[in-house]
Protein backbone atom coordinates (compact mmCIF):
# COMPACT_ATOMS: atom_id res chain seq x y z
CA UNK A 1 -79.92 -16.38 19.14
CA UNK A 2 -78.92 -16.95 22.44
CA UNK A 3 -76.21 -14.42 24.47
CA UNK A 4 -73.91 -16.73 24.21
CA UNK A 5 -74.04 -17.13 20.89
CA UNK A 6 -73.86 -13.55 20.64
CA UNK A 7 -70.84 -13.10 22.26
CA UNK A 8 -68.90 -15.72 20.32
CA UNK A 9 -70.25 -14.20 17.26
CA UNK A 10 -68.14 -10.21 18.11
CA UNK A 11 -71.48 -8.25 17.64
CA UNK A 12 -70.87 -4.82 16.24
CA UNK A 13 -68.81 -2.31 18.00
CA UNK A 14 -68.32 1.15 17.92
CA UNK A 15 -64.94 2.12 18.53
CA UNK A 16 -63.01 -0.96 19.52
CA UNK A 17 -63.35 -4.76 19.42
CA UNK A 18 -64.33 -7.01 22.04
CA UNK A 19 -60.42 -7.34 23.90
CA UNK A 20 -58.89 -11.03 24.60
CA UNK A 21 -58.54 -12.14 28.15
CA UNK A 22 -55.02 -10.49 29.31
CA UNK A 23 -52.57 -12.59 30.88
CA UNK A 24 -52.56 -12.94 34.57
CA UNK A 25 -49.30 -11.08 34.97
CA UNK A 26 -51.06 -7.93 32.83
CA UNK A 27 -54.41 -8.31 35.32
CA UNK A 28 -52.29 -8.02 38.71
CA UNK A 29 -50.20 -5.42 37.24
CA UNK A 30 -53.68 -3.43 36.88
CA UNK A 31 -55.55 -4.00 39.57
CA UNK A 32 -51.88 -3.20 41.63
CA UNK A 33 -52.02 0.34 39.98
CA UNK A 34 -55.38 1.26 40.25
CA UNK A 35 -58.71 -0.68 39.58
CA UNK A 36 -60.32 -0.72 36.24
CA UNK A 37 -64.10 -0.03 36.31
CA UNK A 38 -66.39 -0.60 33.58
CA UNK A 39 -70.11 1.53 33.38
CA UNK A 40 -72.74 -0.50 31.73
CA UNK A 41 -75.54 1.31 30.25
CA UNK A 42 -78.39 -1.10 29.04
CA UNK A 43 -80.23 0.92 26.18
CA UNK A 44 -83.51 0.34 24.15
CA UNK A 45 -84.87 3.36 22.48
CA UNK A 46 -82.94 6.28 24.27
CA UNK A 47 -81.86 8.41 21.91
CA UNK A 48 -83.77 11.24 23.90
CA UNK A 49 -81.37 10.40 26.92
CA UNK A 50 -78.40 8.42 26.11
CA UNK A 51 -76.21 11.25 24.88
CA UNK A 52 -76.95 14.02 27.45
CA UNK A 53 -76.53 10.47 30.19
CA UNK A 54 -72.71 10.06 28.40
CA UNK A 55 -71.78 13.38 28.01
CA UNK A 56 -72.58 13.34 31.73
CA UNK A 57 -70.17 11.15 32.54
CA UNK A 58 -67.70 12.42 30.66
CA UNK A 59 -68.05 15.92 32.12
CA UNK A 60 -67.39 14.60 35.81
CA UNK A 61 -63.67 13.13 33.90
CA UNK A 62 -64.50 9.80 35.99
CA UNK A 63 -60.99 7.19 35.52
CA UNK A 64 -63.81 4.77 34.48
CA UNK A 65 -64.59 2.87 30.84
CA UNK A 66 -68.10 2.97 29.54
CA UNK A 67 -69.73 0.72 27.38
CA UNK A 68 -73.43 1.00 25.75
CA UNK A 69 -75.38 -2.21 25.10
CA UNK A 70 -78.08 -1.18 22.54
CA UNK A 71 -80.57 -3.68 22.60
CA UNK A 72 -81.92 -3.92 18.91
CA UNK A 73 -83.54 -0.20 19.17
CA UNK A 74 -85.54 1.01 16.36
CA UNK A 75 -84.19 4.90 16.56
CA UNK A 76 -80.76 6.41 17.01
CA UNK A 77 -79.57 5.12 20.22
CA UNK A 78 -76.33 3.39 18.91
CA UNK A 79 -75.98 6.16 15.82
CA UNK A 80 -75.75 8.94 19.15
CA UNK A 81 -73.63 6.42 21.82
CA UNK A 82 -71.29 4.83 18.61
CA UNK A 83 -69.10 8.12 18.58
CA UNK A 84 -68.91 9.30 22.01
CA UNK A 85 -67.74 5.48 23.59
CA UNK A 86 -67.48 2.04 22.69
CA UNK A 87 -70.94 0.43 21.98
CA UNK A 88 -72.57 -3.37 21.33
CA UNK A 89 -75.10 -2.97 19.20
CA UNK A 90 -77.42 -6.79 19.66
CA UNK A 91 -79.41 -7.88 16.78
CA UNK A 92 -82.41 -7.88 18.18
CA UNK A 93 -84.23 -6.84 21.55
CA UNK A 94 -82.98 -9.39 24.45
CA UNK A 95 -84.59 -7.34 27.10
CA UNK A 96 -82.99 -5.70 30.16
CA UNK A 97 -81.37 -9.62 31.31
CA UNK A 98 -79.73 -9.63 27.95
CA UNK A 99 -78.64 -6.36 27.56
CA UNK A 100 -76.74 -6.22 30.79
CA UNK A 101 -75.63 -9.86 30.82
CA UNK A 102 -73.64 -8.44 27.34
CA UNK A 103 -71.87 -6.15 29.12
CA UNK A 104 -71.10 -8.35 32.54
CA UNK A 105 -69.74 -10.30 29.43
CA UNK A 106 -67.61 -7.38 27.74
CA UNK A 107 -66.15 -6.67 31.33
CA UNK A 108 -65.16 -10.21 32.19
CA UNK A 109 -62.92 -10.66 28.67
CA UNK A 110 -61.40 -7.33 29.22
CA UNK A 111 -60.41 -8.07 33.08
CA UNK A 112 -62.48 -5.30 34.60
CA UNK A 113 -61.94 -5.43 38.29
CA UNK A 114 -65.64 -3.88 38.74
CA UNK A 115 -68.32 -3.22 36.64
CA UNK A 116 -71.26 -0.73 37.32
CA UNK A 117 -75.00 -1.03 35.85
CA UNK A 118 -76.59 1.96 35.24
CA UNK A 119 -79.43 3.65 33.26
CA UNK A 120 -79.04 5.07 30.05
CA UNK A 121 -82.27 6.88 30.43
CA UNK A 122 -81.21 9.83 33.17
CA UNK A 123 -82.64 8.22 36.29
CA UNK A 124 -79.25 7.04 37.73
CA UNK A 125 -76.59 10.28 38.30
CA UNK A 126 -73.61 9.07 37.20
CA UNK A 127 -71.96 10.60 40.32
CA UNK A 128 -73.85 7.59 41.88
CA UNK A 129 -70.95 5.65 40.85
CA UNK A 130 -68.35 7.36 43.55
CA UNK A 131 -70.88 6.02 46.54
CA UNK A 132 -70.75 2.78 45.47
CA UNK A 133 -67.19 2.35 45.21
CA UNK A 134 -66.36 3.70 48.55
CA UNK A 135 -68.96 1.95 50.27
CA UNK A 136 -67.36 -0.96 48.09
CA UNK A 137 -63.74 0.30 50.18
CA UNK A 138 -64.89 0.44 53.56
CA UNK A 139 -67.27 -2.40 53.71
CA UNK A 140 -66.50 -4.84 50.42
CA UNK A 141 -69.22 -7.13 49.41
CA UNK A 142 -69.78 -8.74 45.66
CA UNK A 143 -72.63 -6.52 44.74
CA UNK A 144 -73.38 -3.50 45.90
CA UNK A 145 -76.84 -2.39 45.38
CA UNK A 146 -77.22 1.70 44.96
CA UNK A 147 -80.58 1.84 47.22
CA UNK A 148 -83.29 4.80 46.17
CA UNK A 149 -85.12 4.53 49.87
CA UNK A 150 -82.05 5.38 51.85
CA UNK A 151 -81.65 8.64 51.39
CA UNK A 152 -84.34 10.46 54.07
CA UNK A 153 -86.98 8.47 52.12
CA UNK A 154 -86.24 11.06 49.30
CA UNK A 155 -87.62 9.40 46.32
CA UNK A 156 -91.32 9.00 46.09
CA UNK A 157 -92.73 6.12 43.71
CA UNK A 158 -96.39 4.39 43.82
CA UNK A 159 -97.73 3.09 46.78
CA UNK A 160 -98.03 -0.69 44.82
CA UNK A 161 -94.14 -0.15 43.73
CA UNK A 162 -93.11 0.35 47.59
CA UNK A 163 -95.16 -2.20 48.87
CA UNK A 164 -93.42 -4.76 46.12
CA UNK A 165 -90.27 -3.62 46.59
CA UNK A 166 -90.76 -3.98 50.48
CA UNK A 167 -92.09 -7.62 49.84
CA UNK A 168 -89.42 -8.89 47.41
CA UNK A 169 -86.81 -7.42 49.86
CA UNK A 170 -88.50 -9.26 52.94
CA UNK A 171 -89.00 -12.54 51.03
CA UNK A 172 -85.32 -12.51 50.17
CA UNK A 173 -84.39 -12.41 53.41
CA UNK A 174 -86.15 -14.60 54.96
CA UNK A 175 -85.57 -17.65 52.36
CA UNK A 176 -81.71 -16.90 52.58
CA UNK A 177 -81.36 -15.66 56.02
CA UNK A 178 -79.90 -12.23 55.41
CA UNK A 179 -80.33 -8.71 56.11
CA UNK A 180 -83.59 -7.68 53.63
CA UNK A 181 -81.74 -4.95 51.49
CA UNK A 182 -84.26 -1.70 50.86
CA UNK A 183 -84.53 -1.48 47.26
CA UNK A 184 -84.02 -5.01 45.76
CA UNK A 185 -85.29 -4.16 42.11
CA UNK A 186 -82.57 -1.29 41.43
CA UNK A 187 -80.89 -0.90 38.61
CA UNK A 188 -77.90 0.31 39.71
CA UNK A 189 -75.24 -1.37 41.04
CA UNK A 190 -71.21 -2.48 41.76
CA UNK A 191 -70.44 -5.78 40.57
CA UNK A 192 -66.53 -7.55 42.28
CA UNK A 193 -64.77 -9.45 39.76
CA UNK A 194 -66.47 -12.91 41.54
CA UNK A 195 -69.61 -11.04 40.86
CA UNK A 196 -68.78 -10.48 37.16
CA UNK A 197 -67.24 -14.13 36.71
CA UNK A 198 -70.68 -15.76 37.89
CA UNK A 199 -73.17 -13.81 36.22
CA UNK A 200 -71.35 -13.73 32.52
CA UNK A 201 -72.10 -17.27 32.61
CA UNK A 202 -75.72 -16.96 33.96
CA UNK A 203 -77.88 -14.23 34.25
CA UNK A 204 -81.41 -13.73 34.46
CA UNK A 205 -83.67 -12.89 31.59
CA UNK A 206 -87.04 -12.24 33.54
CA UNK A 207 -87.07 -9.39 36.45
CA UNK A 208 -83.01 -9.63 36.36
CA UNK A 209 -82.81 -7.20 39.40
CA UNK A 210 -84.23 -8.89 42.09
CA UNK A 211 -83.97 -12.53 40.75
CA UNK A 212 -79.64 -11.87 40.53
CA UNK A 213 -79.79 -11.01 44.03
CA UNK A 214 -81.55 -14.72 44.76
CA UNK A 215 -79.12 -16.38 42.22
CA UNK A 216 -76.50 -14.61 44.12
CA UNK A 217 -77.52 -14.80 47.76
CA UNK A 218 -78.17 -19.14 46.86
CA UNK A 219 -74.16 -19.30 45.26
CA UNK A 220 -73.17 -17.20 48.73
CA UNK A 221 -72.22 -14.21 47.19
CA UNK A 222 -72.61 -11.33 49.68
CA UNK A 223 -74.93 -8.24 48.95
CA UNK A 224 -75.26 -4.99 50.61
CA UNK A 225 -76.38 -1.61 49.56
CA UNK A 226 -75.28 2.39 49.91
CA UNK A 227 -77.65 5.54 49.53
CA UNK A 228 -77.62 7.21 45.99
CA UNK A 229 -80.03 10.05 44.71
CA UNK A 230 -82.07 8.56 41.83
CA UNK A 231 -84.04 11.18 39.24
CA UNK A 232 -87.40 10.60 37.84
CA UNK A 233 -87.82 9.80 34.36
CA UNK A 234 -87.35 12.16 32.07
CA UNK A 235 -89.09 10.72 28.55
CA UNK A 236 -91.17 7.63 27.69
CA UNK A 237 -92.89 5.68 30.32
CA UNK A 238 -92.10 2.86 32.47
CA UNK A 239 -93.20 -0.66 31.42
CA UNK A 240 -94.33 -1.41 34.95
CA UNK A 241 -97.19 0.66 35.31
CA UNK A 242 -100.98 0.46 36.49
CA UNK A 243 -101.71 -2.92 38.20
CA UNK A 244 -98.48 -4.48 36.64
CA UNK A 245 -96.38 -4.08 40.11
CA UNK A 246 -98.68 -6.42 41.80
CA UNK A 247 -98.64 -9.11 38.86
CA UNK A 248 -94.87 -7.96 38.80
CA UNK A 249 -94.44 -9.16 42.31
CA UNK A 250 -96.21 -12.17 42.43
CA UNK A 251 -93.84 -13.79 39.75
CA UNK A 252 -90.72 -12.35 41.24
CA UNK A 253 -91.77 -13.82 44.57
CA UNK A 254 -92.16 -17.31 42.89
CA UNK A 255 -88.92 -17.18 40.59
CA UNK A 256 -87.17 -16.42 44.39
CA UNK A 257 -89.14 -19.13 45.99
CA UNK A 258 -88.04 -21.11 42.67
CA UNK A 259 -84.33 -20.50 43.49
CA UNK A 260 -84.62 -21.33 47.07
CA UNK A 261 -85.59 -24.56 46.33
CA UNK A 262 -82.82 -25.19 43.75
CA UNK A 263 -80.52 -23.98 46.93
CA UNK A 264 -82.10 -26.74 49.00
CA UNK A 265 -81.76 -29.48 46.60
């Protein structure tokens, strides 16, 4: 089943349906009083995380929607998230491309004016969210990447993790002649409604961080980032581990030489 075939089929929802489009005169109306922001939590097999992550978010009384995308877990993920906020539950795991790509979807039918990814395993604070919107005020830009490596080099990862990251970010600069950003495989991040609009019709499926920011950066979308504090992990283990950040990297760096060549064409 592909995600578009997901989304025309309504998957299952907690507390509401998936909304209409609203009429044009409804969207200004919004975004004239105050813009609507949707958090995105991708979700496989939290159910350690995902409620203390939501409750969270609902303790800082944030003006912002949530939805959860659980993506075909095998434990209580959607039984904790169905409750507490509105919740997809997909019929089977899409990955991280799908899951997200299902909510990018969920905010574009429901007129969002911004969506936000985020983590629904603890590592992204959901105070996070503030810093990208007002970097998003003083200095707009489509996406908006929450960077872990700006803040006094604060957060410590493996040497091979940095030295991908630092290559991904170069490489992307140099094939689309922008600024490299410092964390280009981040998971959080702002999305503008232009943003939204593109990716809900495309969206990566492999490495869906840094491979959106070349999809992006070759349909001349802008990109910047702003500091944010990111936790470690609190439960399970990282799929990226060992020697898989090199092997990682390599195919990243092709899918972004891939996509620079599609540009040039």
């Amino acid at each position: 089943m592909t995600i578009g075939q997901i989304a025309n089929d309504q998957p299952e929802i907690g507390k509401s349906v998936l909304p209409g489009y609203r009429s044009s005169v409804a969207m200004a109306t919004a975004i004239a009083a105050e813009p609507r922001v949707l958090l995105i939590l991708p979700c496989f097999n939290e159910e350690e995380m995902v409620g203390d992550v939501l409750d969270e978010i609902d303790n800082l009384a944030l003006d912002y929607d949530t939805v959860v995308v659980d993506d075909g877990s095998s434990d209580a993920t959607y039984d904790i998230a169905r409750p507490i906020t509105k919740t997809v539950r997909l019929p089977h795991n899409l990955g991280i491309g799908g899951a997200v790509q299902t909510g990018i979807k969920y905010a574009e039918r429901a007129g969002y004016d911004f969506c936000v990814q985020i983590d629904g395993d603890g590592q992204h604070p959901p105070e996070g969210v503030a810093a990208l919107l007002k970097a998003y005020r003083e200095a707009p830009s489509d996406i908006i990447i929450g960077s872990r490596y700006l803040l006094n080099d604060t957060f410590r990862s493996t040497w091979s993790r940095r030295l991908g990251s630092q290559l991904i970010a170069a490489t992307l600069g140099w094939l689309f002649h922008t600024e490299p950003v410092t964390d280009p495989t981040s998971g959080m991040r702002l999305m503008n409604r232009k943003a939204i609009a593109f990716f809900a019709r495309r969206y990566p499926q492999d490495f869906p961080e840094p491979i959106s920011l070349a999809w992006a950066l070759r349909k001349g979308l802008t990109v910047s980032e702003t500091p944010v504090e990111m936790r470690p992990r609190y439960t399970g283990r990282s799929s990226i581990y060992g020697l898989k950040p090199i092997a990682y990297m390599l195919r990243v760096l092709g899918y972004i030489a891939l996509a620079r060549i599609a540009r040039m064409r």
